[in-house]
N, C-alpha and C. Protein backbone atom coordinates (compact mmCIF):
# COMPACT_ATOMS: atom_id res chain seq x y z
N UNK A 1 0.85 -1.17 0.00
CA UNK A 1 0.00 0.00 0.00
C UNK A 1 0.90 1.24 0.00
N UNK A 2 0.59 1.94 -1.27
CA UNK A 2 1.59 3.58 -1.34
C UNK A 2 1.60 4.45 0.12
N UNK A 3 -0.08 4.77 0.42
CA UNK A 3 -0.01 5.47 1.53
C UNK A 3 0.41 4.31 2.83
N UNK A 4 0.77 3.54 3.01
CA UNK A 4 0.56 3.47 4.02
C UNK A 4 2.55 3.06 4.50
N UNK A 5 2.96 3.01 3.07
CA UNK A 5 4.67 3.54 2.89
C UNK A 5 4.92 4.48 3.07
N UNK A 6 4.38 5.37 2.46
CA UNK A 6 4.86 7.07 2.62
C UNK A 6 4.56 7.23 4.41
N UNK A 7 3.68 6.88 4.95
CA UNK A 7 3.67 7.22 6.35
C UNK A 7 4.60 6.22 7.41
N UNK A 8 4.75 5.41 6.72
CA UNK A 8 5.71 4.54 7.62
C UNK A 8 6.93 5.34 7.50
N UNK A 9 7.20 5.84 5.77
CA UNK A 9 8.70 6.58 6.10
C UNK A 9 8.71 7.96 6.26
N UNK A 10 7.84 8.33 6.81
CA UNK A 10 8.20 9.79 7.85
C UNK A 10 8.69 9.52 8.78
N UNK A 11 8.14 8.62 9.81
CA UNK A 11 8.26 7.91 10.76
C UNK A 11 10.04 7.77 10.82
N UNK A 12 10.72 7.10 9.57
CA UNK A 12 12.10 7.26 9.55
C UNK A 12 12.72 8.73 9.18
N UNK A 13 11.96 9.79 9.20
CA UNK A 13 12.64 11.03 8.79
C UNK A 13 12.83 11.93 9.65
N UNK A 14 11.54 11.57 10.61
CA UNK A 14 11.07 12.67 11.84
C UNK A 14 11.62 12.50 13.09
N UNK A 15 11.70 13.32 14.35
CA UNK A 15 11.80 13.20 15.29
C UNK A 15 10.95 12.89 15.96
N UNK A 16 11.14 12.48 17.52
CA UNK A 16 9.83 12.27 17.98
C UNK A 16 9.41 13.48 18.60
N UNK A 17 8.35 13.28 19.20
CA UNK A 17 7.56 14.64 19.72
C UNK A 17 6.79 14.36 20.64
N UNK A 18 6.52 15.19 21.53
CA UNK A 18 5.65 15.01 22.91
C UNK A 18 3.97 14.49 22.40
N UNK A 19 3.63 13.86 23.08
CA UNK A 19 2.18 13.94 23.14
C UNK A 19 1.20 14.32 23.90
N UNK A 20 1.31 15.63 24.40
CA UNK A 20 0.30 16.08 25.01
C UNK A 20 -0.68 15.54 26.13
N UNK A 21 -1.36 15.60 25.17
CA UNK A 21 -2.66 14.46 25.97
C UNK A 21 -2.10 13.26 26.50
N UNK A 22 -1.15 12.39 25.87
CA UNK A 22 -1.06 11.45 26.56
C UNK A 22 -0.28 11.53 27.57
N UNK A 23 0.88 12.09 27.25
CA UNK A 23 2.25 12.15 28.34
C UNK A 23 2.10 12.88 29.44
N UNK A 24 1.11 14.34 29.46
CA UNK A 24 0.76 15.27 30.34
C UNK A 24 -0.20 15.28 30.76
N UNK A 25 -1.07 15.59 30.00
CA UNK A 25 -2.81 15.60 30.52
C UNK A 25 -3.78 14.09 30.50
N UNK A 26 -3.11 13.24 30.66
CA UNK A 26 -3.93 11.85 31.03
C UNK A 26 -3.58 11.84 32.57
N UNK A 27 -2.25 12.63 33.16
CA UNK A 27 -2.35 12.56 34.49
C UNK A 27 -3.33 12.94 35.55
N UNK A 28 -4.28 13.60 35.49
CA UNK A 28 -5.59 13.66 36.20
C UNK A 28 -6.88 13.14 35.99
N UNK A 29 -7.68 13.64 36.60
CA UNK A 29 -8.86 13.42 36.23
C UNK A 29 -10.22 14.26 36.24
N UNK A 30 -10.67 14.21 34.77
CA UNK A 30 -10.69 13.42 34.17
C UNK A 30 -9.42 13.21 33.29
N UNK A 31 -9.34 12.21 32.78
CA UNK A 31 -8.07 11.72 32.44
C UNK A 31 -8.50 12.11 30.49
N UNK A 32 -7.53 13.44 29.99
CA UNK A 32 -7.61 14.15 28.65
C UNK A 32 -7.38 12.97 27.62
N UNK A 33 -6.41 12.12 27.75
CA UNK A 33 -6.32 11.12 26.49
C UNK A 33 -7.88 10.47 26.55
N UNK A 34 -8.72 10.20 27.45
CA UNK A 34 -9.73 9.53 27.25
C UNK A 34 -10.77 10.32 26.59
N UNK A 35 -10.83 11.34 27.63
CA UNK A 35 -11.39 12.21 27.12
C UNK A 35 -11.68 13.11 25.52
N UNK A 36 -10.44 13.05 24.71
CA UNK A 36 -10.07 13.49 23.70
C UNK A 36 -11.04 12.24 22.88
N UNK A 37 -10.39 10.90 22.88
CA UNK A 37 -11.63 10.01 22.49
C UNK A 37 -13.03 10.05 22.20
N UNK A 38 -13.43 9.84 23.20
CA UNK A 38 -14.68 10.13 23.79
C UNK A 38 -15.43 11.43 23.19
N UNK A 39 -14.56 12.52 23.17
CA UNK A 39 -15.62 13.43 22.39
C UNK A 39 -15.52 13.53 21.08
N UNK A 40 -14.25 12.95 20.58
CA UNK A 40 -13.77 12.59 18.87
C UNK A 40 -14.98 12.03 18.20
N UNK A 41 -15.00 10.92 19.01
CA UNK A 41 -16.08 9.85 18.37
C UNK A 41 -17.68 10.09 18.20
N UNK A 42 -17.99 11.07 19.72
CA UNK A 42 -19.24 11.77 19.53
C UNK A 42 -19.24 12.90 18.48
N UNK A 43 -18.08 13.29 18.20
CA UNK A 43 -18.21 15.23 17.27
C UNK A 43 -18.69 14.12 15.98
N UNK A 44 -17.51 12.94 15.49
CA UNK A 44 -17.66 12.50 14.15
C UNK A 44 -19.06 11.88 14.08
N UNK A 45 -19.78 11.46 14.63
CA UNK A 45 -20.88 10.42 14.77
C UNK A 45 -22.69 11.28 14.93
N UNK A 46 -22.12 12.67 14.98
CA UNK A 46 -22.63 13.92 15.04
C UNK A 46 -23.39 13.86 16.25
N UNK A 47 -23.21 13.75 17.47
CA UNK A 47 -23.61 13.65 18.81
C UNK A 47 -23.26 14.80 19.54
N UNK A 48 -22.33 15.37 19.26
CA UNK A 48 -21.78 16.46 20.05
C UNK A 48 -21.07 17.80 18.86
N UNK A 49 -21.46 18.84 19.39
CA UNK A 49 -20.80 19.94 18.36
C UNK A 49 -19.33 20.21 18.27
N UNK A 50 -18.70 20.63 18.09
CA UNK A 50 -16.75 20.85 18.20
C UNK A 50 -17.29 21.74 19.04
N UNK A 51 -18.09 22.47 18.94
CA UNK A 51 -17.83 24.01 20.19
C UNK A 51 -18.40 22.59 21.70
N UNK A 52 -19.75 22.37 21.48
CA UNK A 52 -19.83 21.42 22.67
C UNK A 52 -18.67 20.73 23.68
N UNK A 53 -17.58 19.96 22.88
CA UNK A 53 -16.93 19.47 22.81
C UNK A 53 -15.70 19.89 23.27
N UNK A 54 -15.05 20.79 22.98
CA UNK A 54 -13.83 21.65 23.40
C UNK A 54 -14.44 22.35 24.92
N UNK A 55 -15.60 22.47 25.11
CA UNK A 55 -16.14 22.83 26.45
C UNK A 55 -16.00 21.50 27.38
N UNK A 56 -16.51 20.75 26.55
CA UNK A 56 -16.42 19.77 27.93
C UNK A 56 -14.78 19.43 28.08
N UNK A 57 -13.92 19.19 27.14
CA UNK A 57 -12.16 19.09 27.53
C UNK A 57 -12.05 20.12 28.05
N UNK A 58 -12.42 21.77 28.08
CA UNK A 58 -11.82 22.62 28.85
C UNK A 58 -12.31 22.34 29.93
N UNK A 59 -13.37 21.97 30.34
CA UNK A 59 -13.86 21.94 31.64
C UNK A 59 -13.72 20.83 32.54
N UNK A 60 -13.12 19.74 32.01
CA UNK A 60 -12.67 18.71 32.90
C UNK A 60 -11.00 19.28 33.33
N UNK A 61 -10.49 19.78 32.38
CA UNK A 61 -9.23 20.50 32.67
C UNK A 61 -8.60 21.31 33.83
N UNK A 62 -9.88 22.10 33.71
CA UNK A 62 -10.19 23.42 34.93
C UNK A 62 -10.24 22.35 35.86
N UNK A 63 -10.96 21.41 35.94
CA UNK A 63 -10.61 20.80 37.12
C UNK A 63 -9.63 20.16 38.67
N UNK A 64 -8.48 19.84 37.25
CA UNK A 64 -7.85 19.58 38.26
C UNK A 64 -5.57 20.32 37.50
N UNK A 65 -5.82 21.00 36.15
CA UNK A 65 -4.56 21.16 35.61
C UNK A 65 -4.27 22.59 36.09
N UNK A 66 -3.16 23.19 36.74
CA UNK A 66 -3.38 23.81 37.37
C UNK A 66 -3.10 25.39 36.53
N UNK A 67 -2.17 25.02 35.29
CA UNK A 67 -1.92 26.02 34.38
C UNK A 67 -3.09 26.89 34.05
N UNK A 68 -4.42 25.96 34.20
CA UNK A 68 -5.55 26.55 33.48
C UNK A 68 -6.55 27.33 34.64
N UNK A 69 -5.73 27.34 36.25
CA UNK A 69 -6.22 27.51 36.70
C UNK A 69 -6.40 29.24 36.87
């Protein structure tokens, strides 16, 4: 598969890079990698709006990350 070469060899070109959500913000709770999921699947499935959506990740955030506090 073409695409699925071309993305394997970025993978050999690139550096790595932080992941956010997973490496930082899955440390509380609610826990953001799940979270990020969870409203992905509702925005695509048309259950939830992107504005809906970015409210509820900011607002589990406020909870407990303290940058946002």
């Amino acid at each position: 598969d073409d695409v699925a070469a071309t993305m394997v060899g970025w993978r050999q070109n690139c550096k790595s890079t932080i992941r956010n959500s997973y490496q930082i913000l899955s440390r509380g709770t609610p826990n953001l990698e799940n979270e990020l999921w969870n409203v992905s699947a509702q925005v695509v499935n048309g259950k939830l709006t992107p504005e809906a959506a970015g409210k509820q990740l900011q607002d589990g955030l406020d909870k407990w990350y303290k940058p946002a506090k």
